[in-house]
Protein backbone atom coordinates (compact mmCIF):
# COMPACT_ATOMS: atom_id res chain seq x y z
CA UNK A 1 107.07 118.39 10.50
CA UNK A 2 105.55 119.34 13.71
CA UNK A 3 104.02 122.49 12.11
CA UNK A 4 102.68 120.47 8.91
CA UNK A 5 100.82 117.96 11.13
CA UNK A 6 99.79 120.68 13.61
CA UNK A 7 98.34 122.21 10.72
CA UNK A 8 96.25 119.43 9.44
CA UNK A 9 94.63 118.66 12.93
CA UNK A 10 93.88 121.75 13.55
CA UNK A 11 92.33 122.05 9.85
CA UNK A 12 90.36 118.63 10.83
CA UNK A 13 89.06 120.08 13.77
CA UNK A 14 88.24 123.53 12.37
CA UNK A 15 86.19 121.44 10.13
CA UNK A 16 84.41 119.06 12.13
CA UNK A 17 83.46 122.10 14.24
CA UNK A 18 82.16 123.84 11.25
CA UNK A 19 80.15 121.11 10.57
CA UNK A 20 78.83 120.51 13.89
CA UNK A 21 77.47 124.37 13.94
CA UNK A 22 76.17 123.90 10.18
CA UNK A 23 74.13 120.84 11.61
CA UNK A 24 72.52 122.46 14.57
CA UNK A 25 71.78 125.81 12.23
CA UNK A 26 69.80 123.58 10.34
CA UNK A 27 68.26 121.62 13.30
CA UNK A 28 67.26 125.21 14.91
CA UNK A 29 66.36 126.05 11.54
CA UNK A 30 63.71 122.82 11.12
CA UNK A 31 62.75 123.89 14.92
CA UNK A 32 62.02 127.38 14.56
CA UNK A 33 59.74 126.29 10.94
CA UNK A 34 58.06 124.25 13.09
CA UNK A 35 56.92 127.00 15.37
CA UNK A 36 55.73 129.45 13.04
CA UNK A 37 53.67 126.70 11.42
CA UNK A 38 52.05 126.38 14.75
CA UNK A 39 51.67 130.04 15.16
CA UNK A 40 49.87 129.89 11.69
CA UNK A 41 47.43 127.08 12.44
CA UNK A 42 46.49 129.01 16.01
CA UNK A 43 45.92 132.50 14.83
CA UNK A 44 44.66 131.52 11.04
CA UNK A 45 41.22 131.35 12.20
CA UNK A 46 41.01 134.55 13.90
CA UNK A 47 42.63 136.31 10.99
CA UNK A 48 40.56 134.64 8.73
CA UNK A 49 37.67 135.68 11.04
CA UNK A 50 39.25 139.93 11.33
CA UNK A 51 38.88 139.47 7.27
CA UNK A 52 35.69 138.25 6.64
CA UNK A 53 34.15 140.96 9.32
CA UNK A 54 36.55 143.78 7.96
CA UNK A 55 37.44 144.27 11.65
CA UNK A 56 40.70 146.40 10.87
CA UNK A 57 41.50 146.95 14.72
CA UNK A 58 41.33 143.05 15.79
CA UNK A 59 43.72 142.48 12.91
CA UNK A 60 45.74 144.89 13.54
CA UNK A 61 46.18 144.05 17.30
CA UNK A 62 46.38 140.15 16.12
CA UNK A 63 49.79 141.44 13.55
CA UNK A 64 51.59 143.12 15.89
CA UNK A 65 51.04 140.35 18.96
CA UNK A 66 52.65 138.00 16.05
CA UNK A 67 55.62 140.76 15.60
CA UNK A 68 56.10 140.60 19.40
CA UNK A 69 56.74 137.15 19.28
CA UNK A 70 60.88 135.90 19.33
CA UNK A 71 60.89 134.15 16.44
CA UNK A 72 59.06 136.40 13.90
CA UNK A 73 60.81 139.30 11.78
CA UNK A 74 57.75 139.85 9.74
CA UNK A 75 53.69 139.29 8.86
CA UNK A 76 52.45 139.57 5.06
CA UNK A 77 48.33 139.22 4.97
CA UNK A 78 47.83 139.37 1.27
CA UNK A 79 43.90 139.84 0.11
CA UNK A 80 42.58 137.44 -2.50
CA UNK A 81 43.78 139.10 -5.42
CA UNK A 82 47.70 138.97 -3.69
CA UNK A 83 47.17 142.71 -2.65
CA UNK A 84 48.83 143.46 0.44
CA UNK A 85 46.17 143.96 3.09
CA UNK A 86 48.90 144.47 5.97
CA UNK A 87 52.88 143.94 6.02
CA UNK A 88 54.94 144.26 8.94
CA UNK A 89 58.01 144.09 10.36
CA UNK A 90 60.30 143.74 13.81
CA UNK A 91 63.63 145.25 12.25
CA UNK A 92 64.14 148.37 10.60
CA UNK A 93 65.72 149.15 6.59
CA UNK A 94 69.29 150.08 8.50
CA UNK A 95 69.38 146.31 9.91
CA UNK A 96 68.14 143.63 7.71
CA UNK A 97 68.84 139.99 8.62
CA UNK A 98 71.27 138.27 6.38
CA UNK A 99 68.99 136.16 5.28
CA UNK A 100 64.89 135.05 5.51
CA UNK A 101 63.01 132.11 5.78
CA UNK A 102 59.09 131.82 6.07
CA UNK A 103 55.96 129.62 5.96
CA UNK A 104 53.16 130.52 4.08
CA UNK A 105 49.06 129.33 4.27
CA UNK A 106 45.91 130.50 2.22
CA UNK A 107 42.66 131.55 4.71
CA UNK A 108 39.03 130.71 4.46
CA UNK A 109 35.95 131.34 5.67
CA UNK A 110 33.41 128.51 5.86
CA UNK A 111 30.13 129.72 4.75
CA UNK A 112 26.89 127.28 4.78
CA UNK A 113 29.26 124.43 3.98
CA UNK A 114 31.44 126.20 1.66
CA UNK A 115 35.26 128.02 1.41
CA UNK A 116 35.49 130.84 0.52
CA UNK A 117 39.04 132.05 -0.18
CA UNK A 118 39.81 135.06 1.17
CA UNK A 119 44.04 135.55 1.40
CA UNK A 120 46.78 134.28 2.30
CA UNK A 121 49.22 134.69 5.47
CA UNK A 122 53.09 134.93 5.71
CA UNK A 123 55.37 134.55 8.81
CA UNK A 124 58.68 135.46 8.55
CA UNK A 125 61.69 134.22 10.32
CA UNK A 126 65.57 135.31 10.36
CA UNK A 127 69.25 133.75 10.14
CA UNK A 128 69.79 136.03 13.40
CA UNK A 129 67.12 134.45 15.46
CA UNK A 130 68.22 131.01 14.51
CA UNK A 131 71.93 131.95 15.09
CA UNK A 132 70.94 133.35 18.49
CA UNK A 133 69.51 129.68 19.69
CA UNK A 134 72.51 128.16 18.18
CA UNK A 135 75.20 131.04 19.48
CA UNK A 136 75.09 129.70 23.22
CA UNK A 137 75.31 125.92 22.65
CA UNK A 138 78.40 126.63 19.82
CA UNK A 139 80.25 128.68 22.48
CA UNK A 140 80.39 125.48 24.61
CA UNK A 141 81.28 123.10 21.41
CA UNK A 142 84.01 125.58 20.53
CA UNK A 143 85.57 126.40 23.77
CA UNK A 144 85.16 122.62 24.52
CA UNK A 145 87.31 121.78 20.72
CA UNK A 146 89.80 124.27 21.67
CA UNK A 147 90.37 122.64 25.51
CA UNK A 148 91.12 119.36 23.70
CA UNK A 149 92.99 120.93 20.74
CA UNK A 150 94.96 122.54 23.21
CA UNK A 151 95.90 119.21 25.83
CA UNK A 152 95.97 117.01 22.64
CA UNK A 153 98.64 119.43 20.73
CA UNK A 154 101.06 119.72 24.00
CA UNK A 155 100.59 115.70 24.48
CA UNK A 156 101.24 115.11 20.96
CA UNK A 157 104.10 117.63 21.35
CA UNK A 158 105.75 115.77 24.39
CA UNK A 159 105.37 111.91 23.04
CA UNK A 160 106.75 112.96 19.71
CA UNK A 161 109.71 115.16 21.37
CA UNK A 162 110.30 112.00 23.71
CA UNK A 163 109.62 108.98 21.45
CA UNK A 164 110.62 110.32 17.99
CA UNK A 165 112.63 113.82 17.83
CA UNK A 166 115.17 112.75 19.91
CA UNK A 167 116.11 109.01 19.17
CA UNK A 168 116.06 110.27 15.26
CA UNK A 169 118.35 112.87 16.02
CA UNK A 170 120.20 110.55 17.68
CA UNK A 171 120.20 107.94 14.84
CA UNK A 172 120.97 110.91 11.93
CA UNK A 173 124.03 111.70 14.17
CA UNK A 174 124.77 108.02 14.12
CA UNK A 175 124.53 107.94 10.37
CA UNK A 176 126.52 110.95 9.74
CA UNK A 177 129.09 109.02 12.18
CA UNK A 178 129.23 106.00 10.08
CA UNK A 179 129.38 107.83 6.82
CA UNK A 180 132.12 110.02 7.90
CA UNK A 181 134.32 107.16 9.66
CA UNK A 182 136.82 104.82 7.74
CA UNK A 183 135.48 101.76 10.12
CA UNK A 184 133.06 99.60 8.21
CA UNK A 185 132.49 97.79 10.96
CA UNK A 186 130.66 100.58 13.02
CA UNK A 187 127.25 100.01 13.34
CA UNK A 188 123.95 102.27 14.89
CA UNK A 189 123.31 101.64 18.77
CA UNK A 190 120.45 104.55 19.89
CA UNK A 191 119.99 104.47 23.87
CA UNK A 192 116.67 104.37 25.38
CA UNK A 193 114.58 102.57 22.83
CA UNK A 194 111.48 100.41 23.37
CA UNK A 195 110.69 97.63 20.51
CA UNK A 196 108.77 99.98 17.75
CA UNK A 197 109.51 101.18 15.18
CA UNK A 198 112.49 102.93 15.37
CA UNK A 199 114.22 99.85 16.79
CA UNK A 200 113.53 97.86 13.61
CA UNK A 201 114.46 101.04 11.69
CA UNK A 202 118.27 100.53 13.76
CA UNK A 203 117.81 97.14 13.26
CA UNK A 204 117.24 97.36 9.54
CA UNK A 205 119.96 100.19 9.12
CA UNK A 206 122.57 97.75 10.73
CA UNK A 207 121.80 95.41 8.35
CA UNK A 208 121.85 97.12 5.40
CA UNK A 209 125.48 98.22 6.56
CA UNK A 210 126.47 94.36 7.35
CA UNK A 211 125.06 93.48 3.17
CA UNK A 212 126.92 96.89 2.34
CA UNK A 213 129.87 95.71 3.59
CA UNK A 214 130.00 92.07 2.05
CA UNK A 215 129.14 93.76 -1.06
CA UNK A 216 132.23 95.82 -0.52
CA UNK A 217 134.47 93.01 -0.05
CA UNK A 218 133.44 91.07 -2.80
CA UNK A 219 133.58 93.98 -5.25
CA UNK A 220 137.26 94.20 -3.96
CA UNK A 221 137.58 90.69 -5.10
CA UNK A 222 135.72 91.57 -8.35
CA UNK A 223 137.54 94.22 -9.19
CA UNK A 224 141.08 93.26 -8.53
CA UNK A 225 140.42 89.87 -10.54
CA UNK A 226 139.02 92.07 -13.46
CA UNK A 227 142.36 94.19 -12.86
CA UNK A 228 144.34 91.41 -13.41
CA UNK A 229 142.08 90.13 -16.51
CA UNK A 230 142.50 93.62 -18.54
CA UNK A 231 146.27 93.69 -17.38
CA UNK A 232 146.70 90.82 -18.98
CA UNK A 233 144.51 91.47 -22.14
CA UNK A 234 146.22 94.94 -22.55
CA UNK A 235 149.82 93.45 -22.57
CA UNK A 236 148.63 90.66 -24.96
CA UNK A 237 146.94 93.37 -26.93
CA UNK A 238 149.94 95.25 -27.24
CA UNK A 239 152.14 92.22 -28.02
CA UNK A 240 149.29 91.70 -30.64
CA UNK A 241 149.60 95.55 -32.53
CA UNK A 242 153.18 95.23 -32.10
CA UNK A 243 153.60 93.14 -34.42
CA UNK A 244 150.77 93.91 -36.37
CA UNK A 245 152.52 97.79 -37.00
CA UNK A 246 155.62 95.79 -37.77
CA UNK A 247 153.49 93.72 -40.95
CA UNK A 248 151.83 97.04 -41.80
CA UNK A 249 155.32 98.98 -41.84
CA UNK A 250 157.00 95.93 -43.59
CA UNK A 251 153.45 96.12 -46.35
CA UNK A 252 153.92 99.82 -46.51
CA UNK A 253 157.54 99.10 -47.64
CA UNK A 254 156.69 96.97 -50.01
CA UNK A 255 155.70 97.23 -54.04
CA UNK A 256 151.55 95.43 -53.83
CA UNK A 257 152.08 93.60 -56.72
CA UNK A 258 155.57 91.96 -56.73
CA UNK A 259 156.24 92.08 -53.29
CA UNK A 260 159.95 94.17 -54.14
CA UNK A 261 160.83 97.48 -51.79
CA UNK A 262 158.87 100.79 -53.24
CA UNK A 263 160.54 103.27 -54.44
CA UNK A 264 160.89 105.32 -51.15
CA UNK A 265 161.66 102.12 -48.96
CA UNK A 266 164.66 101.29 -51.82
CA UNK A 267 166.24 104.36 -51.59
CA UNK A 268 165.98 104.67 -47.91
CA UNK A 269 167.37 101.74 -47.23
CA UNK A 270 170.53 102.18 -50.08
CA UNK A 271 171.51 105.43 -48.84
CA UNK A 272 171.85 103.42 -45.77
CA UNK A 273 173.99 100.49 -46.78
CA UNK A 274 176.26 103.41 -49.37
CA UNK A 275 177.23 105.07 -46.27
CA UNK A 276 177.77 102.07 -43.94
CA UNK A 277 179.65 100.61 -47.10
CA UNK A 278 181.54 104.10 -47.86
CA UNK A 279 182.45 104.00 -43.77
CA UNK A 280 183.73 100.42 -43.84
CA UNK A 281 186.01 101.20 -47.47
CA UNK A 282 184.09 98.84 -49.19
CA UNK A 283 182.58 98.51 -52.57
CA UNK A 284 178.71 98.38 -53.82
CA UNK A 285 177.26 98.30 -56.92
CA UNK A 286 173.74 99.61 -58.39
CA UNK A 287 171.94 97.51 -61.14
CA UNK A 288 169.27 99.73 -62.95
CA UNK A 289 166.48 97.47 -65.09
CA UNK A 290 163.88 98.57 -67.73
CA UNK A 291 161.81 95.91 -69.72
CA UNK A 292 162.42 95.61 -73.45
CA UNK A 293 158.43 97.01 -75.19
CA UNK A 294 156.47 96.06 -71.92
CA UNK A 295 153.84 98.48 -73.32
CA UNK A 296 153.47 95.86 -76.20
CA UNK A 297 152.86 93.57 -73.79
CA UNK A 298 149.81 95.10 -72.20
CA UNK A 299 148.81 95.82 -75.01
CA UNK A 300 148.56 92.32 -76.75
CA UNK A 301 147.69 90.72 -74.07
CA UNK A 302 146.45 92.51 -71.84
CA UNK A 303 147.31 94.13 -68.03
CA UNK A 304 146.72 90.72 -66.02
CA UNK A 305 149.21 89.15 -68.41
CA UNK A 306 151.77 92.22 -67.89
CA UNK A 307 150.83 91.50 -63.88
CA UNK A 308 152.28 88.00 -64.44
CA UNK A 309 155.38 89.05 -66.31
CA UNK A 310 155.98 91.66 -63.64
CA UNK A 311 155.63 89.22 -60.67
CA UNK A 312 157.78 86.24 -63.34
CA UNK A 313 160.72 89.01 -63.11
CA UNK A 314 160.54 89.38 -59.33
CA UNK A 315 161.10 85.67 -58.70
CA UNK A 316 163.39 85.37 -61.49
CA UNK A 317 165.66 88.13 -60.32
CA UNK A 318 165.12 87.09 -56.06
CA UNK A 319 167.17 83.37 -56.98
CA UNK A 320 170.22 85.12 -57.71
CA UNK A 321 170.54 87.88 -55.05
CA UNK A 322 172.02 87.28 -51.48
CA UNK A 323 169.97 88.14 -48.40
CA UNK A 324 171.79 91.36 -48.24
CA UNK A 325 171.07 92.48 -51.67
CA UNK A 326 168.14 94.84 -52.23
CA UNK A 327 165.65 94.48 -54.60
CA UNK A 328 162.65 97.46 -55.26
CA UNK A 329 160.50 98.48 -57.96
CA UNK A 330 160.59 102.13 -59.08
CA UNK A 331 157.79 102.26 -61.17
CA UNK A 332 156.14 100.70 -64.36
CA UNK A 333 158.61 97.99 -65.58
CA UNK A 334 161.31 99.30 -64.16
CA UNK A 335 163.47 97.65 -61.17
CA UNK A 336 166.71 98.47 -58.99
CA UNK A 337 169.22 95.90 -57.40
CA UNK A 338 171.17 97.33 -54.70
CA UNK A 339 174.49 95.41 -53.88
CA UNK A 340 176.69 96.16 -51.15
CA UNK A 341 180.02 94.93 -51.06
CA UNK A 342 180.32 93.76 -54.35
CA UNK A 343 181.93 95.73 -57.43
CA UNK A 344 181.69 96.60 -60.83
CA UNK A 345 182.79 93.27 -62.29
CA UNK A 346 180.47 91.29 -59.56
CA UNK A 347 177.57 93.31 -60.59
CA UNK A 348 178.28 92.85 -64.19
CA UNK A 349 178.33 89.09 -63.97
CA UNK A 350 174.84 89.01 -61.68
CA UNK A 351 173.46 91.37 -64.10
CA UNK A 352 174.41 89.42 -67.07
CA UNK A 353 173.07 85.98 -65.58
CA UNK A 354 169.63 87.67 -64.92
CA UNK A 355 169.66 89.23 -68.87
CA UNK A 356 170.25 85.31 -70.05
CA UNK A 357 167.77 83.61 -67.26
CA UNK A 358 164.92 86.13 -68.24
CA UNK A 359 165.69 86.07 -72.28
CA UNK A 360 165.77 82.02 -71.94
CA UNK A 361 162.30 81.53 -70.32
CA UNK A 362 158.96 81.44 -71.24
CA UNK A 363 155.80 82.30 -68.83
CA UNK A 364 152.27 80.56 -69.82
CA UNK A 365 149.58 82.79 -68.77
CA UNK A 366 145.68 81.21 -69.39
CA UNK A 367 147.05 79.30 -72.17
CA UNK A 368 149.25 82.28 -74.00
CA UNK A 369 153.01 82.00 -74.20
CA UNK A 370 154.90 85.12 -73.64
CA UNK A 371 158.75 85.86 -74.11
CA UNK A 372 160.24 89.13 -73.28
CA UNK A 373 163.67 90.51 -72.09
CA UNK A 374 165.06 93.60 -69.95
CA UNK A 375 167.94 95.75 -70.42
CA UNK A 376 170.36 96.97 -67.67
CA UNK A 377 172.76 99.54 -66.45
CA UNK A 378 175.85 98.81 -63.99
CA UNK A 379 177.11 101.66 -62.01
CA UNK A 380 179.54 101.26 -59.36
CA UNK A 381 180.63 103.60 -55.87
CA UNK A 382 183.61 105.44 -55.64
CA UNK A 383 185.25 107.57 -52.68
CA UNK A 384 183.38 110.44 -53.44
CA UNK A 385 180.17 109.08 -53.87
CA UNK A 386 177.46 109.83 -50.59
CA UNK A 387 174.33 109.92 -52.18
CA UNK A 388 172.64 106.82 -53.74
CA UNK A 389 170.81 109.66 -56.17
CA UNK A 390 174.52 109.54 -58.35
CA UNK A 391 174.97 105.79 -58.75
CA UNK A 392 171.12 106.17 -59.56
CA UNK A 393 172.03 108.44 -62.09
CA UNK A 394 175.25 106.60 -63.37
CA UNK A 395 173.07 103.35 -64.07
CA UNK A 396 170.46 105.24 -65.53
CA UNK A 397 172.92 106.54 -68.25
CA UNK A 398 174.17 102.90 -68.94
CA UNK A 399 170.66 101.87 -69.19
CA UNK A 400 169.86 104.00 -71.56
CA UNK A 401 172.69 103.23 -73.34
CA UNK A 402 171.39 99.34 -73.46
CA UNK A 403 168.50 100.66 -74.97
CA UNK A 404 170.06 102.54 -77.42
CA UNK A 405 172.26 99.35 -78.68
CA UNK A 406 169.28 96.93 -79.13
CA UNK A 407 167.84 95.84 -75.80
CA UNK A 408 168.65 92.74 -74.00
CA UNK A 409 172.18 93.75 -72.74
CA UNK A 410 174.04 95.28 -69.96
CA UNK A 411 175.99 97.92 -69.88
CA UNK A 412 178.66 98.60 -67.20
């Protein structure tokens, strides 16, 4: 930092300088036009007065007194058709002045009352000769700005060492302390400060750290309420999906329509009860059902009337089972009863009272009356049987073989 605003002084001075020597170029330069416009006025008339008499000596011995003269680099005397008459200069082709500057004035002769134009004279003037006034009185301005560059730099050097460099230091290291230390209640103390700036910058700083550390504390407190919030709504949650997977696995068990076990969930769960039943020696039973010319149904009257008949049979059939007897629907019109401890003759009679209760009733649906009636096949476990799959296939036969005798019967 010291070097950046080192730098821009020094750039302020360099330019203030500058523009001190551009002023008094220009002053000298006003000063030195001055002169050679008095040098015109004194020698115009005896120029004027070498021309008219065609007195070639006098003029030359008036040109080169002017060229002897400080502040002239050169004399034009042009005739009165701009024809150079004489031209002279004090420096030679090898060291030409950077740049020129001159005044120029027509000459006359007055002749019984009248001018008579007879040229015109040029004196010339330099950058050098103007820089050579100047060149003593800059010296002094620039030794003078680099004195007090100089003393101002090492004084600006010393109070910024003394009064800034080292309390910041001090207060980064402070800082660095505080960030770095598990006490939050450390706080900035820099020795050997007056009441500027830097004090209300400590003052400020320990501030900041007393709000940083209420803040802290209260988002603690935030934070371990909102903990305790979202515990609580994460166990209720939970509690709340529990037992919503437990209705989507029961609805994924069950038929849409009639509410009966799907096929899957029916078998699952009888090869279940065939083995606990097989383990425990005791009998269960299998009840295969088909509806007599459901197709006929749809049909004549149509799929939401088959719906109803469908969902009829379901009730029907549920007011004669126990709460241990399962009840699915395979598919289409056709329904399983699964019954464990019961045997051949149990499962005959239930099967027989659901053939009579579904042939006796009639279902209104939107103002039709439909009457239909299923058929059913009684199969029964014996001591070799493991696998639901053969009573399945045992009732199947006797259902068929209901079909085959007319419909509306069982057969065991």
């Amino acid at each position: 930092m010291m070097r950046v605003i080192f730098a821009i002084y020094f750039g302020v001075a360099c330019l203030i300088t500058g523009l001190q020597f551009l002023t008094e170029y220009l002053k000298t330069q006003d000063s030195i036009l001055s002169e050679l416009k008095q040098l015109e006025e004194t020698v115009r008339g005896p120029i004027s007065t070498s021309l008219w008499q065609y007195n070639q000596n006098q003029l030359d011995a008036l040109i080169d007194g002017l060229i002897k003269m400080p502040i002239i680099e050169g004399v034009d005397v042009l005739d009165k058709h701009a024809k150079n008459i004489i031209s002279k200069r004090s420096y030679t082709s090898a060291s030409v002045p950077l740049s020129m500057f001159d005044t120029k004035s027509d000459l006359y002769w007055s002749l019984n009352e009248k001018r008579i134009f007879l040229g015109s004279l040029t004196l010339y003037s330099s950058s050098g000769i103007v820089l050579d006034r100047v060149l003593f009185g800059f010296s002094l301005i620039a030794i003078t700005a680099i004195i007090k560059l100089s003393i101002l730099f090492w004084l600006f050097v010393w109070a910024f060492d003394r009064y800034l460099a080292i309390p910041l230091k001090e207060l980064m290291s402070q800082v660095d302390e505080v960030q770095l230390s598990q006490n939050v209640n450390k706080r900035i103390n820099i020795s050997n400060i007056d009441n500027n700036e830097l004090g209300q910058l400590q003052k400020h700083i320990n501030d900041m750290l007393s709000a940083m550390e209420r803040d802290r504390e209260r988002l603690l407190e935030n934070e371990q309420a909102k903990r305790s919030w979202l515990e609580d709504a994460v166990a209720k949650r939970t509690e709340e999906l529990q037992i919503l997977n437990e209705k989507l696995k029961e609805l994924a068990r069950r038929d849409s329509l009639t509410g009966a076990l799907n096929r899957g969930s029916f078998f699952e769960m009888a090869e279940y009860l065939l083995v606990l039943s097989q383990r425990q020696k005791s009998p269960a039973s299998f009840i295969l059902m088909d509806l007599d010319h459901f197709k006929m149904i749809n049909d004549t009257h149509g799929h939401f009337v088959g719906d109803k008949v469908l969902i009829h049979f379901t009730h029907t059939i549920r007011t004669f089972l126990r709460k241990t007897d399962l009840i699915g629907r395979l598919g289409g019109e056709e329904f399983a009863i699964f019954l464990p401890d019961a045997g051949i003759d149990d499962a005959f009679r239930l099967a027989d009272k659901i053939r009579k209760a579904i042939s006796d009733s009639i279902l209104e649906v939107d103002g039709k009356t439909v009457a239909y009636t299923v058929s059913l096949g009684v199969a029964s476990s014996g001591q070799k049987d493991h696998l639901i799959d053969e009573l399945f296939k045992r009732a199947d036969k006797k259902l068929y073989g209901a079909k085959d005798k007319g419909r509306d019967r069982v057969e065991k």
